[in-house]
Protein backbone atom coordinates (compact mmCIF):
# COMPACT_ATOMS: atom_id res chain seq x y z
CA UNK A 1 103.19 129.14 73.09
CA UNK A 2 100.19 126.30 73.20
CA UNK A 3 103.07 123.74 72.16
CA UNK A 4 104.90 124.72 74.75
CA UNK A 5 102.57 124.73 77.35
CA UNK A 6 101.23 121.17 76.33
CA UNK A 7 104.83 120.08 76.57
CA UNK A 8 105.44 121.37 79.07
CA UNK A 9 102.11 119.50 80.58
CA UNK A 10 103.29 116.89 79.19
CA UNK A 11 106.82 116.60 80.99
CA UNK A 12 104.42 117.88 84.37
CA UNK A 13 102.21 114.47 84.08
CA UNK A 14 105.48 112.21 82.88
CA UNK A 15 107.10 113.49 85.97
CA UNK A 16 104.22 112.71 88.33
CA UNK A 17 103.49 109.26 86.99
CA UNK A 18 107.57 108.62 87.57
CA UNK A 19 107.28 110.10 91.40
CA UNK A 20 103.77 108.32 91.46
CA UNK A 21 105.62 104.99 89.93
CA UNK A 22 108.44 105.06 92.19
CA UNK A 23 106.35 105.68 95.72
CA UNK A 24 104.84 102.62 94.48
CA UNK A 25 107.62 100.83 94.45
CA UNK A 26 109.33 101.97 97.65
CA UNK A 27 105.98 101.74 99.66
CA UNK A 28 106.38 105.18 100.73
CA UNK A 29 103.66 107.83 100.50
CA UNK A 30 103.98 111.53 101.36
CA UNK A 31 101.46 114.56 102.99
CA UNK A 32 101.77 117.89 103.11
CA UNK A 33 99.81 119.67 105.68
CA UNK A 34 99.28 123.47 105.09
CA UNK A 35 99.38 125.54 108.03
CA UNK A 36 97.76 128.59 106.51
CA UNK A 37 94.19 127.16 105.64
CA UNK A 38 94.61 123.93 106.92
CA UNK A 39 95.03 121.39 103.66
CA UNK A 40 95.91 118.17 103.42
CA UNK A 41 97.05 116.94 100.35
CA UNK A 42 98.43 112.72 99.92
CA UNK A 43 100.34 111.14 97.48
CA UNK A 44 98.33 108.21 95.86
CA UNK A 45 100.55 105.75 97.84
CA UNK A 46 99.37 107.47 100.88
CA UNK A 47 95.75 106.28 99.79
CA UNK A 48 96.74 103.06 98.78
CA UNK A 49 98.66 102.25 102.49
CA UNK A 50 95.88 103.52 104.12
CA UNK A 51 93.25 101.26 102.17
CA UNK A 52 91.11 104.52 100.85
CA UNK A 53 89.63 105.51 97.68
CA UNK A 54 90.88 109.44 96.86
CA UNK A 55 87.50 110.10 94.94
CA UNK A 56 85.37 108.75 98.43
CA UNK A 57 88.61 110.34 101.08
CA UNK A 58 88.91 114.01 101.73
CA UNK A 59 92.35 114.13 103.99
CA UNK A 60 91.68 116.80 106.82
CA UNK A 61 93.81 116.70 109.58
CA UNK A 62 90.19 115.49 111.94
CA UNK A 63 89.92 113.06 109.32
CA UNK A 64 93.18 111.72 109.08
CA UNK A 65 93.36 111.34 112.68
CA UNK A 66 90.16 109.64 112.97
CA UNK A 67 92.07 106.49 111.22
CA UNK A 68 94.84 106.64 113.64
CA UNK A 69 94.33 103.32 116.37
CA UNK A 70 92.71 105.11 119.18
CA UNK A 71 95.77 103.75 121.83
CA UNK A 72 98.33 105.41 119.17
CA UNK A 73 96.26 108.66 119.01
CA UNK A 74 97.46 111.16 121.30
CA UNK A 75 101.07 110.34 121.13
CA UNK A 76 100.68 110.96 117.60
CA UNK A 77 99.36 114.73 118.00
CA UNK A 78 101.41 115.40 120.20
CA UNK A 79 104.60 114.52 117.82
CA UNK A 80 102.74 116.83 115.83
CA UNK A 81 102.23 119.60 118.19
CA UNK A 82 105.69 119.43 119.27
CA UNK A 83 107.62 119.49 116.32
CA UNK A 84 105.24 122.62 115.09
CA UNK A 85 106.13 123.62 118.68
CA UNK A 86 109.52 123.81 118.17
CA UNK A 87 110.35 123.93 114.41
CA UNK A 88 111.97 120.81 114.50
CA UNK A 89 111.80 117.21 112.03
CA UNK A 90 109.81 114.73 114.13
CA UNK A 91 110.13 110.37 113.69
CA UNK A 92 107.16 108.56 114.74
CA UNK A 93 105.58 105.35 114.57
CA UNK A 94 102.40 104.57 114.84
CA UNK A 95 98.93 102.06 114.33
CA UNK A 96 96.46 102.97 111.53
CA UNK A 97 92.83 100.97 111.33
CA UNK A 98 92.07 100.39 107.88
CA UNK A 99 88.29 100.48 106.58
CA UNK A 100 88.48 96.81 106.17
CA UNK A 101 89.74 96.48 110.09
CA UNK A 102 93.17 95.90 109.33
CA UNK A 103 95.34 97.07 111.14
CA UNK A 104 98.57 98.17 109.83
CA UNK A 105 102.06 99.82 111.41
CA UNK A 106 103.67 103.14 109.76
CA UNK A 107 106.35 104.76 110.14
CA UNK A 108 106.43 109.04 109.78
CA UNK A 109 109.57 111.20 108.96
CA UNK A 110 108.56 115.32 109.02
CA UNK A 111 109.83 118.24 108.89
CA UNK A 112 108.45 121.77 109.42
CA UNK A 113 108.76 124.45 106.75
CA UNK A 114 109.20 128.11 107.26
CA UNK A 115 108.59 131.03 105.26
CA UNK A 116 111.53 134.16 104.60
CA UNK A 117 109.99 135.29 108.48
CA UNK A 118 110.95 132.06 110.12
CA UNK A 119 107.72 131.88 110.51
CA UNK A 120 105.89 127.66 110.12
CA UNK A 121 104.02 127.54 106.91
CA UNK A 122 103.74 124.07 106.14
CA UNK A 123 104.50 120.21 107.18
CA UNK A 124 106.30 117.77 105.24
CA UNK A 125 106.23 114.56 105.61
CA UNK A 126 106.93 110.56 104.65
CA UNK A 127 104.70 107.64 105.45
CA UNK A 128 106.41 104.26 105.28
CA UNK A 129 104.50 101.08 105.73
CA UNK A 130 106.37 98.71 108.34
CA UNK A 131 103.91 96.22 109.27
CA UNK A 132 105.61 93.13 107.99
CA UNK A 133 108.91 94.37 109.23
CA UNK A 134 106.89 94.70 112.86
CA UNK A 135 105.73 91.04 112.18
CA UNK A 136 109.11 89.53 111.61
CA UNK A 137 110.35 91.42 114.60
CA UNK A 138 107.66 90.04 116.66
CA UNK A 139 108.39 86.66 115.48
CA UNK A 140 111.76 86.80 116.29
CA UNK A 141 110.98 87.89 119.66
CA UNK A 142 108.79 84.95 120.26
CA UNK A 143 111.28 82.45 118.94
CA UNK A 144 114.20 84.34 121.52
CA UNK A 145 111.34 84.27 124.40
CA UNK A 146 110.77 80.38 123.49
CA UNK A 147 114.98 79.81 123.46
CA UNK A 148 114.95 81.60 126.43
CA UNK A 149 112.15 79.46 128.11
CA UNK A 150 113.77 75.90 126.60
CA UNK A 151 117.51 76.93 127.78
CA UNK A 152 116.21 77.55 131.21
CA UNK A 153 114.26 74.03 131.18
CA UNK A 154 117.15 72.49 130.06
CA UNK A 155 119.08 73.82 133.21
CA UNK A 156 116.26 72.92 135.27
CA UNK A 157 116.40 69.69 134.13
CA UNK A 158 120.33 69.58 134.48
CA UNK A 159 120.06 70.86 138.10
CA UNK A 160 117.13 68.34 139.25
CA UNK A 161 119.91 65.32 137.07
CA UNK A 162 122.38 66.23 139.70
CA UNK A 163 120.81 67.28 142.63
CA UNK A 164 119.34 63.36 142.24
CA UNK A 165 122.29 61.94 141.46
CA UNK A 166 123.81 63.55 144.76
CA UNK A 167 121.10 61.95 146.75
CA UNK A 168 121.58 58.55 145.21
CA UNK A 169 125.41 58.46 146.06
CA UNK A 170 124.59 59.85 149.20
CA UNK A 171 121.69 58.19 150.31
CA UNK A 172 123.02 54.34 148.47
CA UNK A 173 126.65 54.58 147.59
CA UNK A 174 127.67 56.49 150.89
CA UNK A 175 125.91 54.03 153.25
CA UNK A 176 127.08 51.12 151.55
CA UNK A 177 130.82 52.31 151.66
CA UNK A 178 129.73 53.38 155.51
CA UNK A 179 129.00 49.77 156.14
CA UNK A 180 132.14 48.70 154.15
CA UNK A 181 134.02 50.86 156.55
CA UNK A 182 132.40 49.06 159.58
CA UNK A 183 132.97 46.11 158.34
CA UNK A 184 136.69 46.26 158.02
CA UNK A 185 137.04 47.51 161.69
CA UNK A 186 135.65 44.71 162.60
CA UNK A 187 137.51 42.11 160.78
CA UNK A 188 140.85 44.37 162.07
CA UNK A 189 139.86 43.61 165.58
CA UNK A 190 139.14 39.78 165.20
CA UNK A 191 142.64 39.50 163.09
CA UNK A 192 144.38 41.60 166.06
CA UNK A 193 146.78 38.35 166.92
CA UNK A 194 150.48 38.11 165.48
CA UNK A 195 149.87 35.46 162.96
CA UNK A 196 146.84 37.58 160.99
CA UNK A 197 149.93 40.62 161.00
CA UNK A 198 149.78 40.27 156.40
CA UNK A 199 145.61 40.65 156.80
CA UNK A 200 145.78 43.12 158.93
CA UNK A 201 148.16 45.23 156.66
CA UNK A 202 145.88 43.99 153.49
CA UNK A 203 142.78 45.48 155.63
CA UNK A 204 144.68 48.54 157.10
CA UNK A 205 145.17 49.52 153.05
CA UNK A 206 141.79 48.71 152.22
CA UNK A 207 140.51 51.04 154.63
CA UNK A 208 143.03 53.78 153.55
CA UNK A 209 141.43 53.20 149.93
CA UNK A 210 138.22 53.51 151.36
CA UNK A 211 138.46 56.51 153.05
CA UNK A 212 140.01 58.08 149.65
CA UNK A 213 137.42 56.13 147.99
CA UNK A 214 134.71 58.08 150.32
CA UNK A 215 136.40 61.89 150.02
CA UNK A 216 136.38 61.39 146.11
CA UNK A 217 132.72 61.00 146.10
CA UNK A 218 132.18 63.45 148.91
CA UNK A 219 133.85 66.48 146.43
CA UNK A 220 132.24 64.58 143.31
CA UNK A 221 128.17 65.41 145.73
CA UNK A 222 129.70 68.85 146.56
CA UNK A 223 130.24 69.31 142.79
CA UNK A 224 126.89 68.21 141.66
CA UNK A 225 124.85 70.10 144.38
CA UNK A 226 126.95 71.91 147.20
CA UNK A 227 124.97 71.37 150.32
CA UNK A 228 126.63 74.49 151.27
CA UNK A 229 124.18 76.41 148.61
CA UNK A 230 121.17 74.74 149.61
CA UNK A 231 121.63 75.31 153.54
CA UNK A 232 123.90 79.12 153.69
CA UNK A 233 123.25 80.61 150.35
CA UNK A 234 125.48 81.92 147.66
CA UNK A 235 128.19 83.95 148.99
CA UNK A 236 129.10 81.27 151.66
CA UNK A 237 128.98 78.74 148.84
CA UNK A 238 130.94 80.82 146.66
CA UNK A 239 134.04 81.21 149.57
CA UNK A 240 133.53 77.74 150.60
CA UNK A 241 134.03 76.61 146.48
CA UNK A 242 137.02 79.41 146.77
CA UNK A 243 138.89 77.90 149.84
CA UNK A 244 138.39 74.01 148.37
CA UNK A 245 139.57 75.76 144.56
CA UNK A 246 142.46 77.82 146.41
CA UNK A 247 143.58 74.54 148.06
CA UNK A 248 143.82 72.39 144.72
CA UNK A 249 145.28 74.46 141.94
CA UNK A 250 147.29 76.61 144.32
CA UNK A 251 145.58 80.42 142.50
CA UNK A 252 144.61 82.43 145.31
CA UNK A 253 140.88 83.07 145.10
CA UNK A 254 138.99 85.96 147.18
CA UNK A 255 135.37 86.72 147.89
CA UNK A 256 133.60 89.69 148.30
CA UNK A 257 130.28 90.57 148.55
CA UNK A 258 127.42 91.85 151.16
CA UNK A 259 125.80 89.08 152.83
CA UNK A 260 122.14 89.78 152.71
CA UNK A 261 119.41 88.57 155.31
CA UNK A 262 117.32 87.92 151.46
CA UNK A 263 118.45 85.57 149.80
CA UNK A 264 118.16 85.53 146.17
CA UNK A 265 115.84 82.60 144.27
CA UNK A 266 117.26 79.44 143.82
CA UNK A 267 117.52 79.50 140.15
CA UNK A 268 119.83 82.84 140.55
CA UNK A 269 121.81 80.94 143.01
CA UNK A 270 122.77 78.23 141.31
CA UNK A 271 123.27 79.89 137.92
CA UNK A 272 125.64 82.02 139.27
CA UNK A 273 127.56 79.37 141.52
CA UNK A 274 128.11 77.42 138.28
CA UNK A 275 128.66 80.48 136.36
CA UNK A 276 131.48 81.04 139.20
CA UNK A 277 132.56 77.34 138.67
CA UNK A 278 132.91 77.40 134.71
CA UNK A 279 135.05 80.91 135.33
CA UNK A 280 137.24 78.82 137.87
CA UNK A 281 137.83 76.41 135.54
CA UNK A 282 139.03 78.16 132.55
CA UNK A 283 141.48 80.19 134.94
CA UNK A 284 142.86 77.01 135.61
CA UNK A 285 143.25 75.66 132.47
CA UNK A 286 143.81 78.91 130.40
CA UNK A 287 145.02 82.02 132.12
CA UNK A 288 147.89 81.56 133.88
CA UNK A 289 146.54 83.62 136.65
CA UNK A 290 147.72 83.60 140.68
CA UNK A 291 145.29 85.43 142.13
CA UNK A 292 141.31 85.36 141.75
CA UNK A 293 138.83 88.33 142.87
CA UNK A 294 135.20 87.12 142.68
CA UNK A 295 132.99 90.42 144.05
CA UNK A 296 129.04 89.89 144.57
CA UNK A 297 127.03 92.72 144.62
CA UNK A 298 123.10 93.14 144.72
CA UNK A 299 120.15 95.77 144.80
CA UNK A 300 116.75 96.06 144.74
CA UNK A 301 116.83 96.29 140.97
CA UNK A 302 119.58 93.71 140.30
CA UNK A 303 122.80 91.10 141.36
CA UNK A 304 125.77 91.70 139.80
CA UNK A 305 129.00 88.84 140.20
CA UNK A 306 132.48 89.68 138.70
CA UNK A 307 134.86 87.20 138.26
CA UNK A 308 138.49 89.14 137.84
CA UNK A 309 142.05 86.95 137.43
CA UNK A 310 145.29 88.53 136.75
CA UNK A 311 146.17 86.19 133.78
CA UNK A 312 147.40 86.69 130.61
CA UNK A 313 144.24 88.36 129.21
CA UNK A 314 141.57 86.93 126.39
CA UNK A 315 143.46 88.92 123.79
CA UNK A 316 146.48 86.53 124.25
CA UNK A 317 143.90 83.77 122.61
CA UNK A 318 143.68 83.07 119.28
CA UNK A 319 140.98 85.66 118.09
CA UNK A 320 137.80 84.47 116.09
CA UNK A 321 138.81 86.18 113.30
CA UNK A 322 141.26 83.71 112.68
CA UNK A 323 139.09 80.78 112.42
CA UNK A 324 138.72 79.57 116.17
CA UNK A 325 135.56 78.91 117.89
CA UNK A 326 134.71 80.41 120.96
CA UNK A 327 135.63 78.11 124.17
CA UNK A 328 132.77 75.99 125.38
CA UNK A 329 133.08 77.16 128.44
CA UNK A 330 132.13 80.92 127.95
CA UNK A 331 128.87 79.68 125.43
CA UNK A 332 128.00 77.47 128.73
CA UNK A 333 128.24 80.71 130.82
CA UNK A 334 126.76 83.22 128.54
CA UNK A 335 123.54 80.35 127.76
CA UNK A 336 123.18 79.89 131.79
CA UNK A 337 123.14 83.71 131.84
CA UNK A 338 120.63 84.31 129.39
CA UNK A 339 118.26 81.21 130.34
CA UNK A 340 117.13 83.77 133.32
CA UNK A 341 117.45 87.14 131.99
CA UNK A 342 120.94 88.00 132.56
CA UNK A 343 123.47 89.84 130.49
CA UNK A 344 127.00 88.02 130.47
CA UNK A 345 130.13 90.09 129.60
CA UNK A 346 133.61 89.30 129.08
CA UNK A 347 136.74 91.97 128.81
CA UNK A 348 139.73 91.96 129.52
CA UNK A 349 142.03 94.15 131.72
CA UNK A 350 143.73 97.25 131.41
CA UNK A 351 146.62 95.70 133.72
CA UNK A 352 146.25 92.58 131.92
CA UNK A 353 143.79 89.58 132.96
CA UNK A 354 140.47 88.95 132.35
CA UNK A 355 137.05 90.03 133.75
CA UNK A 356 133.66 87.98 133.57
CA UNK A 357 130.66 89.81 134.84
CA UNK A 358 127.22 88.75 135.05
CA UNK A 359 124.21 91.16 135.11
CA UNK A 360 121.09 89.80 136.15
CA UNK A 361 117.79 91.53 137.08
């Protein structure tokens, strides 16, 4: 009988060491909380993740929540008093204060026992240590919050490129071909006898090339930085850019939307104009579409724009899958969309076509 009972000591001690071993390894300690008297009793990895000596430590549950970070406290009891509350398993995360003044993030999975009675007898539960997984999340949040921040420069930058570039044709090219203009009336009047009749024709299809000349660079300003933005707003802009779009590629294009006495900040005009523009443009080139719906819609809490065709669909494109990349286009749209906080979708059509939507706050 005393071999037996050392053996069976023996396996007792073997088996805790393993359990010990393998908490070790996982970085996960365990508690159990006793709601009869009130004990506390931790796994050495408990100890260990919480930076604590077990022969200096007592674990109480006033104790215990003594080492919890003071802002992480309350929400912590009351995970505690609600899953006692209702008999349920409780998840919670939470900041511990190490004697050392580290601080360090865990993670809690519970459950609450019952007796035969239903009745709560005791608390189970797992302590994981995420702090460096809360690090490398946080680091990856700065480095999107930093892409974020360098996309929208970069479309700053891009906007204040053309909206100087429109100047400069307006304010050098413009007048020059102005004067140009002037010019050639003028020589057409002093040639207006029968003998300059060849000069006059030269000068007559000068002009005509002028004026051309002059409309090209008029739609190339209006592409750059439509003065219609700047001075009306978007949804003007937007039927305006419709009308001229309608007129050249022959799709019909309508706009909806509620015009609204607040206008929305110039960087949310602008990315959604060219948003609207780069949508345009791959109808045209890709969709095979006749008719264009572009719908704006805003609240207090955010502006929505839908661009809908009634093409062929995205699913008639070759699919990623089998080894294309993703048109330029839609990265431009989904960056310009995400450079100020927006959400960029793209689905196609029950009826067929396609549907680009832009959610921004």
């Amino acid at each position: 009988m005393t071999k037996h009972l050392r053996e069976s000591e023996a396996s007792l001690a073997e088996a805790h060491a393993l359990l010990s071993d393998a908490q070790k390894l996982a970085g996960v300690g365990c508690c159990q909380y006793s709601l009869v008297d009130g004990r506390l009793i931790w796994s050495e990895e408990l100890y260990r993740i919480h930076g604590l000596d077990p022969r200096a430590f007592t674990p109480t549950y006033e104790s215990v929540a003594k080492l919890i970070h003071a802002d992480d406290r309350c929400a912590w009891e009351e995970s505690i008093a609600t899953a006692l509350r209702n008999h349920e398993t409780f998840t919670t995360e939470f900041r511990i204060v190490r004697p050392d003044g580290a601080v360090r993030h865990l993670r809690s999975l519970g459950e609450v026992m019952m007796d035969g009675t239903k009745k709560p007898t005791r608390m189970l539960w797992s302590v994981l240590d995420i702090t460096e997984q809360k690090e490398v999340e946080h680091t990856l949040r700065r480095s999107a919050e930093q892409l974020t921040a360098l996309s929208r420069r970069l479309v700053e930058i891009q906007e204040a490129e053309r909206r100087q570039l429109s100047r400069e044709l307006h304010d050098r090219v413009g007048q020059n071909l102005t004067a140009l203009s002037i010019n050639l009336d003028i020589l057409k009047t002093s040639l207006a006898e029968e003998s300059y009749a060849e000069q006059r024709g030269r000068i007559e299809d000068s002009a005509r090339l002028l004026e051309g000349t002059v409309d090209s660079i008029e739609n190339v300003m209006s592409e750059l930085r439509p003065p219609m933005l700047d001075d009306y707003g978007l949804l003007p802009a937007l039927q305006w850019y419709a009308q001229d779009f309608s007129r050249r590629t022959g799709i019909d294009v309508r706009v909806t939307g509620r015009d609204d006495p607040e206008r929305l900040t110039p960087e949310i005009e602008i990315t959604l104009f060219r948003v609207s523009q780069e949508a345009l443009t791959n109808v045209a080139k890709h969709a095979h579409a006749t008719q264009v719906e572009i719908v704006l819609e805003h609240s207090a809490r955010e502006c929505v724009m839908s661009i809908t065709d009634d093409g062929i669909g995205i699913a008639s494109a070759p699919s990623r899958s089998s080894g294309s990349r993703p048109r330029l286009g839609m990265v431009t749209m989904r960056e310009r969309a995400q450079a100020i906080g927006g959400r960029f979708q793209v689905r196609a059509m029950a009826g067929g076509g396609t549907q680009v939507a832009i959610t921004i706050p």
